[in-house]
C-alpha atoms as a PDB file:
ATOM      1  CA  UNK A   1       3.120  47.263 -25.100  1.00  0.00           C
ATOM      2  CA  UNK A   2       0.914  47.343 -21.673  1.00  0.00           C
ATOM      3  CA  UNK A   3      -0.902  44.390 -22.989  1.00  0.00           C
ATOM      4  CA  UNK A   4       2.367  42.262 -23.554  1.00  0.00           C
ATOM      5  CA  UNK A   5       3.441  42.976 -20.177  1.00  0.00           C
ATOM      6  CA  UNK A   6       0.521  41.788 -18.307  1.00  0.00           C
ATOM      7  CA  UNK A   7       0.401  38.530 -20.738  1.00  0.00           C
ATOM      8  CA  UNK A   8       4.182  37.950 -20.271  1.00  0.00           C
ATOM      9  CA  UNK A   9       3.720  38.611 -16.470  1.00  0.00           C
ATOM     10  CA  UNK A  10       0.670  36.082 -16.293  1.00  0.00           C
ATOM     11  CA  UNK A  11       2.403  33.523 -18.193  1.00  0.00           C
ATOM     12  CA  UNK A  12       5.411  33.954 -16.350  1.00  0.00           C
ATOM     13  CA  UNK A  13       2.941  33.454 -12.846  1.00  0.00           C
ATOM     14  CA  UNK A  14       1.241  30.393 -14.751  1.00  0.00           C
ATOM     15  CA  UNK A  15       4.634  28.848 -15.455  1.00  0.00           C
ATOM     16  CA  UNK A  16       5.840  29.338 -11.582  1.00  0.00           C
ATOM     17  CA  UNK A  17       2.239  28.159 -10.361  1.00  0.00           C
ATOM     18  CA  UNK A  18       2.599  25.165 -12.133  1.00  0.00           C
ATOM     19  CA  UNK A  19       6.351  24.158 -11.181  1.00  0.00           C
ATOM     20  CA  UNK A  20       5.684  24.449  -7.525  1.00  0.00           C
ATOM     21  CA  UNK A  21       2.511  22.075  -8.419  1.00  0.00           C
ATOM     22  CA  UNK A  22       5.028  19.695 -10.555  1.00  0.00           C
ATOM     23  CA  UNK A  23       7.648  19.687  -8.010  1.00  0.00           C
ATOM     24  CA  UNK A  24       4.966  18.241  -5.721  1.00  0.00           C
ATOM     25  CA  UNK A  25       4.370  15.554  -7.861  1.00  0.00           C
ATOM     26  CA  UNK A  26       7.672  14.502  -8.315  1.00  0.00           C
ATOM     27  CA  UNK A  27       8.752  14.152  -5.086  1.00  0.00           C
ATOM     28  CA  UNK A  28       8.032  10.967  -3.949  1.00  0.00           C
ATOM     29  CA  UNK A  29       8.145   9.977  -0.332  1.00  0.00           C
ATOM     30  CA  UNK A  30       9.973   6.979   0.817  1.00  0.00           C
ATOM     31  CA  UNK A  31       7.028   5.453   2.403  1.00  0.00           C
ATOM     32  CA  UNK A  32       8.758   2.212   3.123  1.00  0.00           C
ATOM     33  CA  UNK A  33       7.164  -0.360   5.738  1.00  0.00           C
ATOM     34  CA  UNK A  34       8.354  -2.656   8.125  1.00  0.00           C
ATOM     35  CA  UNK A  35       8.569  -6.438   7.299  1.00  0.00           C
ATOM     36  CA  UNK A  36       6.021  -6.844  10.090  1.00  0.00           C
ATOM     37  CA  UNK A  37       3.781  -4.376   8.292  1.00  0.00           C
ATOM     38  CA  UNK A  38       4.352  -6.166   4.705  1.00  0.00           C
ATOM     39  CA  UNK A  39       3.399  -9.261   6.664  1.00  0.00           C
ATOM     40  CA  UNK A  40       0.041  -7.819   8.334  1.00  0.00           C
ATOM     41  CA  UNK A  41      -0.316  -6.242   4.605  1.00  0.00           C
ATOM     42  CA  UNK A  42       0.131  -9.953   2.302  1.00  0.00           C
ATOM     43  CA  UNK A  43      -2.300 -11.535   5.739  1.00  0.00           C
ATOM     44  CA  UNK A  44      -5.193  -8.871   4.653  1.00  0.00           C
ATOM     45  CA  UNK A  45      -4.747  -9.796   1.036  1.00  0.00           C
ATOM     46  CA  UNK A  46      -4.529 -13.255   1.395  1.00  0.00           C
ATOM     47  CA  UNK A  47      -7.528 -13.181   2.974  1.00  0.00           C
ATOM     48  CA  UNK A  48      -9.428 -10.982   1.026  1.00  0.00           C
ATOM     49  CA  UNK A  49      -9.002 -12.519  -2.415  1.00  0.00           C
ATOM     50  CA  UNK A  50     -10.096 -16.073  -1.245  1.00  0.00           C
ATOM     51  CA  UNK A  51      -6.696 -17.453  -1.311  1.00  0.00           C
ATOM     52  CA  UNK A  52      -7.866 -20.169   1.298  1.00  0.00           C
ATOM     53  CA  UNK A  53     -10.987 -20.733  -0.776  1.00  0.00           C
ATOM     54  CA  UNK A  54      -8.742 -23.434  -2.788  1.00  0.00           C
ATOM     55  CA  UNK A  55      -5.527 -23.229  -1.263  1.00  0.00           C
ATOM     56  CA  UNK A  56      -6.600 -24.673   2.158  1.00  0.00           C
ATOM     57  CA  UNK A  57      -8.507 -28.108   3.112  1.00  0.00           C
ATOM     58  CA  UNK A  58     -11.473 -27.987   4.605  1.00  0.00           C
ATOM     59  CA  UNK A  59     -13.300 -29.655   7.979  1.00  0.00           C
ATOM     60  CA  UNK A  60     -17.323 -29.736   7.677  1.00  0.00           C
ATOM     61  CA  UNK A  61     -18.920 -28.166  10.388  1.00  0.00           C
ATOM     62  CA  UNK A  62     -22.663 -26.691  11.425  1.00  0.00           C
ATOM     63  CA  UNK A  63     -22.589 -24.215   9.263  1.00  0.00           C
ATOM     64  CA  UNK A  64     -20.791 -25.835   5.956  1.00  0.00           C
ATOM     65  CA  UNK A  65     -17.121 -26.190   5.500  1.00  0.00           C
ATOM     66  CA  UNK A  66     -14.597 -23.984   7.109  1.00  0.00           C
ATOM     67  CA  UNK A  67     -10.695 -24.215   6.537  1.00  0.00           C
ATOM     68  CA  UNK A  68      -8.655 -26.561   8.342  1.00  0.00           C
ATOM     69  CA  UNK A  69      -6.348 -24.438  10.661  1.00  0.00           C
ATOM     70  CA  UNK A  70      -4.066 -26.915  10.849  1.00  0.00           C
ATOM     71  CA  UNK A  71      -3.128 -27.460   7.085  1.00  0.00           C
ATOM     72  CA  UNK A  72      -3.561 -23.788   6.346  1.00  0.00           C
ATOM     73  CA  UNK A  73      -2.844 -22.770   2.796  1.00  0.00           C
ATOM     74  CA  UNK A  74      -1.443 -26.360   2.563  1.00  0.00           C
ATOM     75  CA  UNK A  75      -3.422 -27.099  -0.601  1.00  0.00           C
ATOM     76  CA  UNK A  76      -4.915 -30.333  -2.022  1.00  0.00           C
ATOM     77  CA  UNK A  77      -4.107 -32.997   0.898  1.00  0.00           C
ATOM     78  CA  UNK A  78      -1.409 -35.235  -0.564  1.00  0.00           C
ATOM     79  CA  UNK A  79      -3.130 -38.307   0.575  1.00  0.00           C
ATOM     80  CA  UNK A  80      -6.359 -37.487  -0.080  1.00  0.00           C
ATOM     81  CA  UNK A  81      -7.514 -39.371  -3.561  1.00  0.00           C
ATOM     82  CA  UNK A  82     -10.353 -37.899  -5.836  1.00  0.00           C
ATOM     83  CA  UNK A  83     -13.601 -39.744  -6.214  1.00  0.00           C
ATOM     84  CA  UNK A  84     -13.893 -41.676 -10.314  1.00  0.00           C
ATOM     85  CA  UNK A  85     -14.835 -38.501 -12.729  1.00  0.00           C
ATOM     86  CA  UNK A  86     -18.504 -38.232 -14.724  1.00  0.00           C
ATOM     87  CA  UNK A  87     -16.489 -37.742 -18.317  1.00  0.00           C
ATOM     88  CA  UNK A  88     -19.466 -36.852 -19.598  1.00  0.00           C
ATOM     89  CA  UNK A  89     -20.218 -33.611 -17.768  1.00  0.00           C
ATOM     90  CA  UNK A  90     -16.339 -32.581 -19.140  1.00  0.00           C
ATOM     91  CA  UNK A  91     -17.601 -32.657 -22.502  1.00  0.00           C
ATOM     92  CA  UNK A  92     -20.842 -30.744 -21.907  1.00  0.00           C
ATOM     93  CA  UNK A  93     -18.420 -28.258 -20.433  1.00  0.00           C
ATOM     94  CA  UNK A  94     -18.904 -28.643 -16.891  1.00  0.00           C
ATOM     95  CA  UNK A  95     -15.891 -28.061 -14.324  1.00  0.00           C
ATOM     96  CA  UNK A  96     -16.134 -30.469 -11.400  1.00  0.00           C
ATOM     97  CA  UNK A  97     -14.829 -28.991  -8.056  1.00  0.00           C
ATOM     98  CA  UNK A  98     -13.740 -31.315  -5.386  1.00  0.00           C
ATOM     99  CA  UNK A  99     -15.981 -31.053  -2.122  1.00  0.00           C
ATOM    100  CA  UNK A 100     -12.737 -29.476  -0.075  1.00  0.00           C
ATOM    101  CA  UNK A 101     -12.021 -26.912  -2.787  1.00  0.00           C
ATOM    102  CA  UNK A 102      -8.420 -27.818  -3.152  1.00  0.00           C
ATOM    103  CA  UNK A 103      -8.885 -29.650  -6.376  1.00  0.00           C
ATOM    104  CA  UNK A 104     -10.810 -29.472  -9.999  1.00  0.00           C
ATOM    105  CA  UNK A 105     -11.365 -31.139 -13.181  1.00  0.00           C
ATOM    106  CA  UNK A 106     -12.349 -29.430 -15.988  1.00  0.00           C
ATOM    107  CA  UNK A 107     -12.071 -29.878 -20.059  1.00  0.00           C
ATOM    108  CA  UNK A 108      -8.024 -28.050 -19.221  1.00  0.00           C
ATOM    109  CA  UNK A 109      -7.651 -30.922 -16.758  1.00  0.00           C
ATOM    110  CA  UNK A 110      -7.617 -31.574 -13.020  1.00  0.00           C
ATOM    111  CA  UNK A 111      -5.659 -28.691 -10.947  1.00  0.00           C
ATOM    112  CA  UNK A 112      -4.713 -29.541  -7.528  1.00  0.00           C
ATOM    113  CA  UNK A 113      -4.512 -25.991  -5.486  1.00  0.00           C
ATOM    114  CA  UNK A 114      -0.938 -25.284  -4.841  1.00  0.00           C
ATOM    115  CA  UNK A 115       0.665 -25.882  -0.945  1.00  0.00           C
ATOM    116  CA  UNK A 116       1.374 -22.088  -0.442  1.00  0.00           C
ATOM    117  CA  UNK A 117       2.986 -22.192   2.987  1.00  0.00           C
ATOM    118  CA  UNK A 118       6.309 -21.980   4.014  1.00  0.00           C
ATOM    119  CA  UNK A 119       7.753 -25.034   3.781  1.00  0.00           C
ATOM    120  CA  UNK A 120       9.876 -26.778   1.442  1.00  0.00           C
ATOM    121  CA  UNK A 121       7.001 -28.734  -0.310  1.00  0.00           C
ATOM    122  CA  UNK A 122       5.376 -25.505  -0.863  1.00  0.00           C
ATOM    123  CA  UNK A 123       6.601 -21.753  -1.538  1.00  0.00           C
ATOM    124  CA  UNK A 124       9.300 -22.258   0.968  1.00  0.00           C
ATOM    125  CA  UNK A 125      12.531 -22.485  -1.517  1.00  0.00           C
ATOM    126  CA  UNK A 126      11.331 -20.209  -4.139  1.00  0.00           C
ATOM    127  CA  UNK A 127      12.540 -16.469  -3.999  1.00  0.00           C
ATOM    128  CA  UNK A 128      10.459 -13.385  -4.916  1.00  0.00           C
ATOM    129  CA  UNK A 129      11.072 -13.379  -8.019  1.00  0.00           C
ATOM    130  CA  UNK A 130       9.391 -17.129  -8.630  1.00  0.00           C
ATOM    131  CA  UNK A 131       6.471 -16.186  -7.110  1.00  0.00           C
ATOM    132  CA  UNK A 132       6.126 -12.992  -9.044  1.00  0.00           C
ATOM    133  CA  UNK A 133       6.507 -15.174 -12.418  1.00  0.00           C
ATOM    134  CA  UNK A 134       3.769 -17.263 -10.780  1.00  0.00           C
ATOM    135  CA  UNK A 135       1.028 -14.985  -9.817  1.00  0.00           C
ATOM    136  CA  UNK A 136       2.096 -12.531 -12.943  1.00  0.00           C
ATOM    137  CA  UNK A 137       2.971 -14.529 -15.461  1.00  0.00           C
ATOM    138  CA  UNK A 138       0.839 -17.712 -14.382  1.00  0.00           C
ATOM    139  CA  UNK A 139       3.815 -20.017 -14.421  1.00  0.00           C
ATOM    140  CA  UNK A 140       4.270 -23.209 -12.551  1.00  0.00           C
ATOM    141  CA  UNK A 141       6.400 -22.959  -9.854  1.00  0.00           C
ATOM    142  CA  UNK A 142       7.107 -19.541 -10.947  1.00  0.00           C
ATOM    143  CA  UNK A 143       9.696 -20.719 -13.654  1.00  0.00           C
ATOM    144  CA  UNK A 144       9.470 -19.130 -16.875  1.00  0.00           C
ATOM    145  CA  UNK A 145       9.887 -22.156 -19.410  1.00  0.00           C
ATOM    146  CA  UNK A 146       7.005 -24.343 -17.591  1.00  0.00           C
ATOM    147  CA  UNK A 147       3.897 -24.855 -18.043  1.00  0.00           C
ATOM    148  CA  UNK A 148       0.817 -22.297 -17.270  1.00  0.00           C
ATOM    149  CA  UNK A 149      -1.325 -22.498 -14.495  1.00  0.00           C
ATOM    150  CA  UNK A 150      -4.764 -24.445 -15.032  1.00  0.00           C
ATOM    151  CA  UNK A 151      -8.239 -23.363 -13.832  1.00  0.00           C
ATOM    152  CA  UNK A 152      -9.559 -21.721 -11.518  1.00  0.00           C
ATOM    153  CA  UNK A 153      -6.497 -20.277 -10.361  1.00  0.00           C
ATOM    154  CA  UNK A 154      -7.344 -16.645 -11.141  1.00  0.00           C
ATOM    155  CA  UNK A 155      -3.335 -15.460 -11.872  1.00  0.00           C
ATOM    156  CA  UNK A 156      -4.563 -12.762 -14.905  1.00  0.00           C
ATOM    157  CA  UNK A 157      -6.456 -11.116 -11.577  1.00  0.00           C
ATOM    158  CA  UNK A 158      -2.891 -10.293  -9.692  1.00  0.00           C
ATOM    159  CA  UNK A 159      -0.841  -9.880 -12.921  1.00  0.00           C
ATOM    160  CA  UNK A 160      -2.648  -6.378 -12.077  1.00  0.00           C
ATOM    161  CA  UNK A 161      -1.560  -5.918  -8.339  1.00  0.00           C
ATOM    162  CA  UNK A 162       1.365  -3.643  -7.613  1.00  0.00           C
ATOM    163  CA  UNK A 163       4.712  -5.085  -6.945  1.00  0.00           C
ATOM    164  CA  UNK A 164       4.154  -4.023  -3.057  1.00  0.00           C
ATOM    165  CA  UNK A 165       1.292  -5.964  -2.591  1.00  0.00           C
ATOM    166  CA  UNK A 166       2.631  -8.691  -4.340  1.00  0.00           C
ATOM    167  CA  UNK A 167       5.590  -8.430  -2.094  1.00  0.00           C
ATOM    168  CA  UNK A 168       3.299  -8.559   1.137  1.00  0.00           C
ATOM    169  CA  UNK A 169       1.749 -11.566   0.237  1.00  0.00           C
ATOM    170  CA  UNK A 170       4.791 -13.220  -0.448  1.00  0.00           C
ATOM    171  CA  UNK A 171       6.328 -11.846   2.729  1.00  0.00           C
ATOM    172  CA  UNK A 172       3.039 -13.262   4.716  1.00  0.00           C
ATOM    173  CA  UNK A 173       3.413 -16.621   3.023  1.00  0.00           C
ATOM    174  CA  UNK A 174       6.588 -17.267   3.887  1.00  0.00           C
ATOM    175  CA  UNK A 175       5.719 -16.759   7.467  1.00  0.00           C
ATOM    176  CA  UNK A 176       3.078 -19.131   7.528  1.00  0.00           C
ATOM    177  CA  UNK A 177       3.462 -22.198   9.534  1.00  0.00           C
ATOM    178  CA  UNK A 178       5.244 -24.544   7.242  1.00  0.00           C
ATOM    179  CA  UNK A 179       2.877 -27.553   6.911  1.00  0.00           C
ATOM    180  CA  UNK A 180       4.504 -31.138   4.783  1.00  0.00           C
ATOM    181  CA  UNK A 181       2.601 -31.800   1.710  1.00  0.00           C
ATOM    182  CA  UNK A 182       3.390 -32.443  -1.533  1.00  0.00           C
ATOM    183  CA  UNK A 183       0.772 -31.830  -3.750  1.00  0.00           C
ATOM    184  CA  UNK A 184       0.518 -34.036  -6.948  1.00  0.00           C
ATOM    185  CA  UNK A 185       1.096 -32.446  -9.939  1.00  0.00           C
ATOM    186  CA  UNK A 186      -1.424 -31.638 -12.306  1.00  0.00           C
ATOM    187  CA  UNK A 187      -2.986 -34.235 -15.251  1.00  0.00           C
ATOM    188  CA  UNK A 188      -3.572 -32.814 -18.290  1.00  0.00           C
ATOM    189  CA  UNK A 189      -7.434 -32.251 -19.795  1.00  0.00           C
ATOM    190  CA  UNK A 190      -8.994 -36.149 -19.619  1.00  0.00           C
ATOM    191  CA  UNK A 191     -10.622 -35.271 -23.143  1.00  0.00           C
ATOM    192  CA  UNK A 192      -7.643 -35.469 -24.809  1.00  0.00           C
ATOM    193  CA  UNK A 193      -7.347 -38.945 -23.332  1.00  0.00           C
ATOM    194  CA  UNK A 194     -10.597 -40.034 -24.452  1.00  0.00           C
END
């Protein structure tokens, strides 16, 4: 009888040990953040996962190319025309990256790198939700029924990000300088044409 009242008792501990432990875990805090803080936030990702890498033009300098501050995140420069294509490489399964960055042909077909800033001929219009189908879903202009992004654009990669971070990024884009240019639209793969 001794022996079932010190198990009961430590089972009975055990059980009230681990419900003050639970009820730590399921109290979440309301950590929210300030838009300014989102902002700061989407600025650090952008930066860190090379979104500029493609998505701005570049100037050559000393040291190589360096990103155009004034078309920012602009994307491929909308009067800028790619040199004539080696067709060749393609089929040997080479991808051809313009000098800039901002553009690619490949055996999926030539991507032009998205104007990502604020204004109308970029992200501007689109709501949160657009750009989540976008970077999640890898959807053109974040619209379920079109088409999926081409190469290199590396959507699968922030399919995994959380919704917060996702959220900062979009909240940094859209207060980017909003800089004119409409990028042309993508062609499909030039083997297919051959």
């Amino acid at each position: 009888m001794k022996k079932i009242v010190v198990l009961a008792s430590l089972v009975s501990i055990g059980f009230l040990i681990q419900s003050c432990f639970d009820g730590n875990n399921n109290q979440t805090k309301s950590h929210s953040i300030s838009k300014e803080q989102s902002i700061e936030r989407g600025k650090y990702l952008v930066k860190i996962t090379g979104c500029g890498d493609c998505h701005s033009p570049k100037k050559m300098g000393p040291m190589g190319p360096f990103e155009d501050s004034a078309q920012l995140l602009s994307g491929f420069r909308a009067n800028d025309i790619l040199p004539e294509i080696d067709t060749n490489s393609l089929k040997r399964g080479w991808a051809l990256f313009y000098a800039e960055g901002t553009a690619m042909v490949s055996p999926a077909g030539t991507a032009y790198a998205a104007n990502i800033t604020s204004d109308t001929t970029g992200i501007g219009a689109w709501s949160f939700n657009q750009f989540k189908i976008a970077m999640t879903l890898g959807k053109w202009k974040g619209l379920e029924n079109n088409r999926h992004l081409l190469p290199p654009m590396p959507w699968q990669n922030f399919a995994q990000m959380k919704e917060e971070d996702l959220r900062a990024i979009y909240d940094y884009l859209m207060s980017t300088k909003p800089v004119k240019n409409l990028v042309p639209s993508a062609v499909p793969s030039v083997l297919q044409q051959l």
